[in-house]
Protein backbone atom coordinates (compact mmCIF):
# COMPACT_ATOMS: atom_id res chain seq x y z
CA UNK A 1 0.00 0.00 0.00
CA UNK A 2 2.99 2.49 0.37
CA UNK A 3 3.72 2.62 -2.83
CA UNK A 4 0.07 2.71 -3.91
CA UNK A 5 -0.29 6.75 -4.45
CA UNK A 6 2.79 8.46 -5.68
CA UNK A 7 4.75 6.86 -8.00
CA UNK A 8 2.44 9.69 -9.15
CA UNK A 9 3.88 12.26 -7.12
CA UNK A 10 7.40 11.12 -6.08
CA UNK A 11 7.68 11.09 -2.74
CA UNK A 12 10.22 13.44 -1.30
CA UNK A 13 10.61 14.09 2.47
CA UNK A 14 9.69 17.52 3.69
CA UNK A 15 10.16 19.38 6.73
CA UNK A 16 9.35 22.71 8.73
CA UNK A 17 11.50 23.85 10.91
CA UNK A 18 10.45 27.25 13.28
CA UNK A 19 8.00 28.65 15.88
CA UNK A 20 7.00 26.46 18.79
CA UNK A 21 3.49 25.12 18.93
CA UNK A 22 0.68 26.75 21.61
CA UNK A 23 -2.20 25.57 23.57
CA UNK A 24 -5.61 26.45 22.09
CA UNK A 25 -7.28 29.57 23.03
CA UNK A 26 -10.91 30.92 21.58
CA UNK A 27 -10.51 33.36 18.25
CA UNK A 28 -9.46 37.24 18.75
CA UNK A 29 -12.41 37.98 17.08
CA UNK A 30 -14.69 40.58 18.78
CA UNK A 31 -18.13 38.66 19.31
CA UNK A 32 -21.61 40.52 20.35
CA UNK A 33 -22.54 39.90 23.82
CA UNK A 34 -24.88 37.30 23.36
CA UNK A 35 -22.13 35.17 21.63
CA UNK A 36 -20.45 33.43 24.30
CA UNK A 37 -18.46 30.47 22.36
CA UNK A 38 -16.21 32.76 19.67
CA UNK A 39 -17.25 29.70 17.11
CA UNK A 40 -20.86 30.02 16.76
CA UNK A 41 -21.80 31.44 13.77
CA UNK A 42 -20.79 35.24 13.22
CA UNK A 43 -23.41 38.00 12.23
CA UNK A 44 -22.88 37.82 7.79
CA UNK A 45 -21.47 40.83 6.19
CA UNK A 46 -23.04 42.13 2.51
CA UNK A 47 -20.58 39.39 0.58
CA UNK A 48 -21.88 36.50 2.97
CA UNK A 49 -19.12 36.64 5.19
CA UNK A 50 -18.58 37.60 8.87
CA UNK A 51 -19.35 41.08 10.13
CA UNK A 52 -17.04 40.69 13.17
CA UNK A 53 -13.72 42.65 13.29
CA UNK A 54 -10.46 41.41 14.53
CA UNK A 55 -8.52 43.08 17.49
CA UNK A 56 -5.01 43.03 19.12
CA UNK A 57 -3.67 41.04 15.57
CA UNK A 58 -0.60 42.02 13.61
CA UNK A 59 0.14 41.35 9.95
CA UNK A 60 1.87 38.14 9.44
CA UNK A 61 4.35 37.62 7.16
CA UNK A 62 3.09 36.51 3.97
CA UNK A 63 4.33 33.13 4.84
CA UNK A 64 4.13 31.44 8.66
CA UNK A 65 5.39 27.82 9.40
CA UNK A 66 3.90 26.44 12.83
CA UNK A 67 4.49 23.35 14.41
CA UNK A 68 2.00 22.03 17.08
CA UNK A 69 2.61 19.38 19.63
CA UNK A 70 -0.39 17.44 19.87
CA UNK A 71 -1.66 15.61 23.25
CA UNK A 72 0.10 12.07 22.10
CA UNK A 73 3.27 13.68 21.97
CA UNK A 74 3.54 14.00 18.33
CA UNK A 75 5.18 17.61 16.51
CA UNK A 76 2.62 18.35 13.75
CA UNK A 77 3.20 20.83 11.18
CA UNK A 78 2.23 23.32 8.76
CA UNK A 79 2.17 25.57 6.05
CA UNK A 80 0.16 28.96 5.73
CA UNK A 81 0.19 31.44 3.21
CA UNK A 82 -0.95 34.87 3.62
CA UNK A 83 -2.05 36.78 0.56
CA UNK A 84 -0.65 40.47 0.28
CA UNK A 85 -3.89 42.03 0.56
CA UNK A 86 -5.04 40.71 4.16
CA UNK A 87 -6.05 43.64 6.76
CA UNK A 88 -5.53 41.93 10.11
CA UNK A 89 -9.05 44.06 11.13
CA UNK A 90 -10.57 41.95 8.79
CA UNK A 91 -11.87 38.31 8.86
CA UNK A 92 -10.92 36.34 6.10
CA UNK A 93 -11.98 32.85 4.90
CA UNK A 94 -8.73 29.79 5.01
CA UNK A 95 -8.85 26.97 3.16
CA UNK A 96 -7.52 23.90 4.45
CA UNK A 97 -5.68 21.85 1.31
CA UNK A 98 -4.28 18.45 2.42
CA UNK A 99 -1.80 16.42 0.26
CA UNK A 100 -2.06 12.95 -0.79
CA UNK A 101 -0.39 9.66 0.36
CA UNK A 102 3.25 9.72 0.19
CA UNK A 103 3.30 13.60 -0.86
CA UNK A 104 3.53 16.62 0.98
CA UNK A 105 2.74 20.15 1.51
CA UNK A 106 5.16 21.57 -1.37
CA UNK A 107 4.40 18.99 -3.73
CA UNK A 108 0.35 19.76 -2.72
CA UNK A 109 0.70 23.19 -3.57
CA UNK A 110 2.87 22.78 -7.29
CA UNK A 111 -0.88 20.34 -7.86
CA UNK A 112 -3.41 22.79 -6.88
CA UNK A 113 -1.49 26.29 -7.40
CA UNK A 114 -3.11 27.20 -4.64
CA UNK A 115 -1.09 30.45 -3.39
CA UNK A 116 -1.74 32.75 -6.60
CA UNK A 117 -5.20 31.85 -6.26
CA UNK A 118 -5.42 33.10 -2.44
CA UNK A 119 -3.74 36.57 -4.13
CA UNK A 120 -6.64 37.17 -6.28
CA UNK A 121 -9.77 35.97 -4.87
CA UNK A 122 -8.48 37.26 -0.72
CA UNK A 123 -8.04 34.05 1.43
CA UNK A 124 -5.62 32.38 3.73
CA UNK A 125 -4.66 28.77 2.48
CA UNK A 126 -3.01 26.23 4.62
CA UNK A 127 -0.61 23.19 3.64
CA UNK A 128 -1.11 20.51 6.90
CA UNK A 129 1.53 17.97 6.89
CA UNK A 130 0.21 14.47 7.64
CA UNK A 131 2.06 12.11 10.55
CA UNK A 132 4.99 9.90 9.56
CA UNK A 133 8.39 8.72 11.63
CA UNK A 134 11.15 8.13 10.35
CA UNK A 135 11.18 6.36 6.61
CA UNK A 136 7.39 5.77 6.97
CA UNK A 137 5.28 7.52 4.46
CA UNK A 138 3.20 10.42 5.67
CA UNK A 139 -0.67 10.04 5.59
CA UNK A 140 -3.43 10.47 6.95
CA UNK A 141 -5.89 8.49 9.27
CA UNK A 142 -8.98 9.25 6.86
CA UNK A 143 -10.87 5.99 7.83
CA UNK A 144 -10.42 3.57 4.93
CA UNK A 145 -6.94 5.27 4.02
CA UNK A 146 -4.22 4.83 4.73
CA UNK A 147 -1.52 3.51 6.94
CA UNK A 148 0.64 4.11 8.64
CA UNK A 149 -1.68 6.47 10.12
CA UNK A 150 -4.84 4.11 9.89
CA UNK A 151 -3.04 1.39 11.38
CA UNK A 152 -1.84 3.76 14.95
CA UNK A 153 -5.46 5.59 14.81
CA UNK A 154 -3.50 8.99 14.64
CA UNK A 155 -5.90 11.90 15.29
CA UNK A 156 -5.16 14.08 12.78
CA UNK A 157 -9.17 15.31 13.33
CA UNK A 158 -7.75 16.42 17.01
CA UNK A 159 -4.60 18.19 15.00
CA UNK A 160 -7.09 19.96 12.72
CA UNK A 161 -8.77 21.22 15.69
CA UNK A 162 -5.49 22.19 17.58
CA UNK A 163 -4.24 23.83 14.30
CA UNK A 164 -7.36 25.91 13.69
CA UNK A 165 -6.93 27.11 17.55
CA UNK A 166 -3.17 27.78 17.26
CA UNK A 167 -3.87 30.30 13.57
CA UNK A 168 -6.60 31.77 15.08
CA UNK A 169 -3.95 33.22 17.78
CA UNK A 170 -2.76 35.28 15.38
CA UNK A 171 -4.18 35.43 11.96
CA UNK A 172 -8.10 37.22 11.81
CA UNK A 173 -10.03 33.87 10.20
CA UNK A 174 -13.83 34.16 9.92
CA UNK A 175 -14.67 30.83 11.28
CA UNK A 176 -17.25 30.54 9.10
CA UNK A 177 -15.74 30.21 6.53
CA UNK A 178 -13.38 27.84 7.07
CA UNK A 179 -13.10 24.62 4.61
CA UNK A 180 -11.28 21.79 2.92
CA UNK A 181 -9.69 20.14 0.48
CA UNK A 182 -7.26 17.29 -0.55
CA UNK A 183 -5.62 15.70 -3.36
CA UNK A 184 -6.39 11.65 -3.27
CA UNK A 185 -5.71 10.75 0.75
CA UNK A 186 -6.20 14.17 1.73
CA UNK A 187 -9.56 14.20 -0.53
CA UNK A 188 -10.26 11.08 1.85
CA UNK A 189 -9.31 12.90 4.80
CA UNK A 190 -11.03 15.73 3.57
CA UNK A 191 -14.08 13.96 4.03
CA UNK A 192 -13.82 12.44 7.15
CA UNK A 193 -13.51 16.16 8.40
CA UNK A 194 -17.22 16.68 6.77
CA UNK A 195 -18.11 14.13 8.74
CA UNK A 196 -16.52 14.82 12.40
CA UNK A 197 -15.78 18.10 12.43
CA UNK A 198 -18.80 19.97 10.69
CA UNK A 199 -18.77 22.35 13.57
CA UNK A 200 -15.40 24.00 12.09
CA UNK A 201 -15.74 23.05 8.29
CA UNK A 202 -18.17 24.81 6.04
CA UNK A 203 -17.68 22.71 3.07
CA UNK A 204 -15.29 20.26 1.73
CA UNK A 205 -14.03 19.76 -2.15
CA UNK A 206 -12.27 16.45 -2.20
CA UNK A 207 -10.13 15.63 -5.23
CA UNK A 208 -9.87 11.98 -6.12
CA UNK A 209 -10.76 10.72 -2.71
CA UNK A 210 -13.83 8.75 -1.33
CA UNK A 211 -15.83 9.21 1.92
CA UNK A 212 -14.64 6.05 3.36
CA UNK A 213 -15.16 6.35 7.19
CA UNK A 214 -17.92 3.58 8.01
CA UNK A 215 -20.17 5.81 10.17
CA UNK A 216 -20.50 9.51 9.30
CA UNK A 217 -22.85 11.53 11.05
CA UNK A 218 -21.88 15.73 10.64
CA UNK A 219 -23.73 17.49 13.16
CA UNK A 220 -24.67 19.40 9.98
CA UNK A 221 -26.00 19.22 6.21
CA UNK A 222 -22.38 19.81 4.80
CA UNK A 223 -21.97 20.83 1.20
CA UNK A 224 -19.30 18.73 -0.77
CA UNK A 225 -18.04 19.25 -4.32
CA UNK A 226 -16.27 15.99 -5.46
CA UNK A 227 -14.01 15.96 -8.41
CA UNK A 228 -13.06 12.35 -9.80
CA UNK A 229 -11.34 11.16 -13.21
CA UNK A 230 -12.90 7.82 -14.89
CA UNK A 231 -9.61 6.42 -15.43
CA UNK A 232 -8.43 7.03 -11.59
CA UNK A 233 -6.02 3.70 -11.19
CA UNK A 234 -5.37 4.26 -7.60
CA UNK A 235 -8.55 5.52 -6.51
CA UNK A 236 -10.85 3.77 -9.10
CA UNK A 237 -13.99 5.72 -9.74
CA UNK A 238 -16.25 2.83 -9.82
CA UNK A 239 -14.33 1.73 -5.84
CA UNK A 240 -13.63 -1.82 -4.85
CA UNK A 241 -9.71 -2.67 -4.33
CA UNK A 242 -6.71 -0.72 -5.19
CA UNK A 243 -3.52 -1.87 -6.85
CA UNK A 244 -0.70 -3.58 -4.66
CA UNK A 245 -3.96 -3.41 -1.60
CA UNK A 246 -5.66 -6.24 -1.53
CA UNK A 247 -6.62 -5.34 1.54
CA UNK A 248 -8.72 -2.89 1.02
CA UNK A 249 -11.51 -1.39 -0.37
CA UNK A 250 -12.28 1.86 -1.57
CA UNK A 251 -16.25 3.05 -2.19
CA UNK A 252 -17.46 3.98 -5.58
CA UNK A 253 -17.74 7.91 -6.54
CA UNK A 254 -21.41 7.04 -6.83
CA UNK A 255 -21.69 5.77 -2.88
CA UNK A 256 -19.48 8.57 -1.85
CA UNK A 257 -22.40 11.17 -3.62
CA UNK A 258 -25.56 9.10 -2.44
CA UNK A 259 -24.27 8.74 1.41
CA UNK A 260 -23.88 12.53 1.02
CA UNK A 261 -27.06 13.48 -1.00
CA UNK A 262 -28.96 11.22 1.79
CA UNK A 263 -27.24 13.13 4.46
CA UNK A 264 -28.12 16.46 3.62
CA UNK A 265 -31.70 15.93 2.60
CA UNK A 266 -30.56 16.26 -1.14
CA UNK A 267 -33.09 15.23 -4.06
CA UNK A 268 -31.60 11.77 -5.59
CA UNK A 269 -32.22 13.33 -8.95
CA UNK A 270 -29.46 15.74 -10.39
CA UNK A 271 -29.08 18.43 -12.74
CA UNK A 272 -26.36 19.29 -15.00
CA UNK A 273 -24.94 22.40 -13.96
CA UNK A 274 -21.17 22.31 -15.83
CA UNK A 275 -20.23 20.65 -19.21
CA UNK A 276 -17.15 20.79 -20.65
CA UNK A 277 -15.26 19.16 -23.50
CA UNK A 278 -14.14 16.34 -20.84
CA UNK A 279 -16.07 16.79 -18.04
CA UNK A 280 -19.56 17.29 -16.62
CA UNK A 281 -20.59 18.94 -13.29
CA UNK A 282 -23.82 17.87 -11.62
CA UNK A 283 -25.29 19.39 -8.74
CA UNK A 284 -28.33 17.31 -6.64
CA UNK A 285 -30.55 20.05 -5.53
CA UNK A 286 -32.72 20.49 -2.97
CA UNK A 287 -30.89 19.97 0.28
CA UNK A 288 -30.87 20.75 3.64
CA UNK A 289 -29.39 24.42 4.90
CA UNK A 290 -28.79 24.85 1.05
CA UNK A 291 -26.05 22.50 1.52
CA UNK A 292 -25.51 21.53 -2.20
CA UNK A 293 -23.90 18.16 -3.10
CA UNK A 294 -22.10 19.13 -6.45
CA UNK A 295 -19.98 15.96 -8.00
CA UNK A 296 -17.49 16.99 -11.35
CA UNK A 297 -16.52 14.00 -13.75
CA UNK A 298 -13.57 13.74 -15.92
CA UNK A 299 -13.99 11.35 -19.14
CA UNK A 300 -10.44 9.29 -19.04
CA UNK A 301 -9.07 11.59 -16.02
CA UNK A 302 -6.36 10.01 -14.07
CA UNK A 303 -5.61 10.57 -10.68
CA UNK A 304 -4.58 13.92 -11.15
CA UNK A 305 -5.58 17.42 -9.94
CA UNK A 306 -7.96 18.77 -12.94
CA UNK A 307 -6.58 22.33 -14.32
CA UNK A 308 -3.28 21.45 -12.57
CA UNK A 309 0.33 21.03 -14.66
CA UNK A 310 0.10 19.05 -17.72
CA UNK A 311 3.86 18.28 -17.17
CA UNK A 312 2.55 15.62 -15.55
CA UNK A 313 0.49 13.96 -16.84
CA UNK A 314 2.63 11.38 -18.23
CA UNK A 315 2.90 10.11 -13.85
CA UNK A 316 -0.57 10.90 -13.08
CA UNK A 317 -3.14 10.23 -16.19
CA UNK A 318 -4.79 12.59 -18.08
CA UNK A 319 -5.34 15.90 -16.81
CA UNK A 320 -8.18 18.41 -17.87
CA UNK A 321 -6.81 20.90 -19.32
CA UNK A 322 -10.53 22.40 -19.35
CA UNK A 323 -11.87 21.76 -15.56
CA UNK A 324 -9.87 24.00 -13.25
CA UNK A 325 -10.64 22.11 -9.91
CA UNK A 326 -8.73 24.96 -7.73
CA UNK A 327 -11.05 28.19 -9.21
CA UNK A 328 -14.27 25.85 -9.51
CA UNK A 329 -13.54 24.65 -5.39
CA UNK A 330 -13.16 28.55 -4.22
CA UNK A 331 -16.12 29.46 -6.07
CA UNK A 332 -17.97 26.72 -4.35
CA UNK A 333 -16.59 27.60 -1.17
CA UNK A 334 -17.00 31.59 -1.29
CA UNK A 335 -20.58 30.46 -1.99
CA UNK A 336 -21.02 28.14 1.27
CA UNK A 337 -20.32 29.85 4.58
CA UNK A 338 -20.92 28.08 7.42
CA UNK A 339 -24.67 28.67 8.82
């Protein structure tokens, strides 16, 4: 199973060093009297997002590298990105992008391109690394995927928390807007945060990943857009087992949608809302909190990051060259705030 995902991605170890990790503490943000947890949901501004405003905050750099110590003793970091135009007055939503099986925060943002696209459209985007000692791989505990983490039932849900504490120290987040993504394991992991930590997580856009926990019950209707190639070798679209993993297996694209259309009170039938040359976007309307289920299919995609490099292709299967997954995800997002 280790060398499952990335011949795709070649595996490289990573590392950041720098600033030591703190306990959690409630947000900076100023909340009206009647709000006594600094989580629940914010008054909305006129663009949909929070009307609060930050105190006692400094600007970052444009670039912050944190590393947490979590309660089983583990150092967990992570990359953040700050675009140029944050106002630390201002809350602003962070996106959550989580790299695949035997990859890594670097090689998660060269796939998604993430960074230029915080520039432009105003958010904070951060690069978790997943657990791994030593020579193991790093992953992440995302339920049916994949060990090592799976096998020592790391929390990395607990981390997420921890980590959403520790930016909210010093970076002005609007917590609701706060969501995720992942590329293959960290579209799996992505998931399992829909499912267990729903009170953080506005919406989740896994890429190439299933919802593989075996119970999944959000506290709320979350709205998920899932992007998926047909010719997905690692992560087959159509589930069952993996190569070199007989050991496991994976849920179709189609159970991953209907758990989630059930879940949030969707209608079964959908509704074509993107087509492109190679791909088609359906969106299953109807659901709960207006918490769309939106799934995007690539005709002979590979397990590849749509609208990412085309250099390589030739590793990961075909990539769209028409379907940018990383502007399609923010629009999605932008559009979903947290109720």
């Amino acid at each position: 199973m280790w060398r499952l995902v990335l011949l795709a991605l070649c595996a490289c170890s990573y590392a950041i060093p720098t600033s030591d990790g703190l306990p959690a503490a409630p947000s900076p943000t100023e909340t009206a009297p009647d709000q006594m947890n600094p989580y629940d949901p914010p008054p909305r501004g006129p663009d949909g997002g929070s009307a609060q405003r930050c105190r006692g905050l400094v600007p970052p750099p444009s670039d912050e590298e944190v590393r947490i110590r979590t309660p089983d003793g583990r150092i967990r970091l992570a990359q953040v990105h700050v675009p140029r135009n944050y106002d630390p007055r201002v809350p602003m939503p962070l996106v959550l992008n989580f790299h695949g099986f035997l990859s890594n925060p670097w090689q998660q943002e060269i796939l998604s391109e993430m960074k230029q696209r915080s520039e432009t459209r105003g958010f904070i985007v951060v690069y978790p690394q997943a657990s791994g000692e030593g020579l193991e791989p790093l992953s992440w505990n995302a339920g049916v995927c994949c060990p090592p983490a799976t096998d020592k039932q790391v929390d990395d849900v607990g981390f997420v928390r921890l980590l959403l504490d520790r930016l909210a120290l010093t970076l002005c987040i609007d917590p609701a807007r706060v969501y995720a993504t992942g590329m293959s394991n960290g579209g799996f992991f992505a998931y399992r945060l829909a499912c267990e930590l729903a009170d953080r997580i506005a919406a989740v856009a896994p890429v190439a990943g299933q919802s593989g926990l075996k119970t999944c019950t959000p506290a709320r209707p979350v709205p998920i857009l899932h992007i998926h190639g047909t010719a997905d070798t690692l992560v087959p679209y159509g589930g069952g087992t993996p190569p070199l993993a007989s050991n496991l297996r994976f849920p179709s694209v189609q159970e991953s949608i209907n758990g989630w259309v059930e879940r949030n009170g969707c209608r079964p039938e959908p509704r074509t809302q993107l087509q492109l040359p190679d791909s088609r976007c359906v969106v299953y309307p109807g659901c709960r909190a207006e918490a769309t289920v939106m799934l995007c299919t690539v005709e002979r995609g590979g397990h590849s990051w749509p609208g990412g490099p085309q250099s390589l292709s030739f590793i990961l299967g075909y990539t769209s060259p028409h379907l940018r997954a990383s502007d399609l995800m923010i629009d999605f997002f932008l559009a979903h705030p947290r109720p």
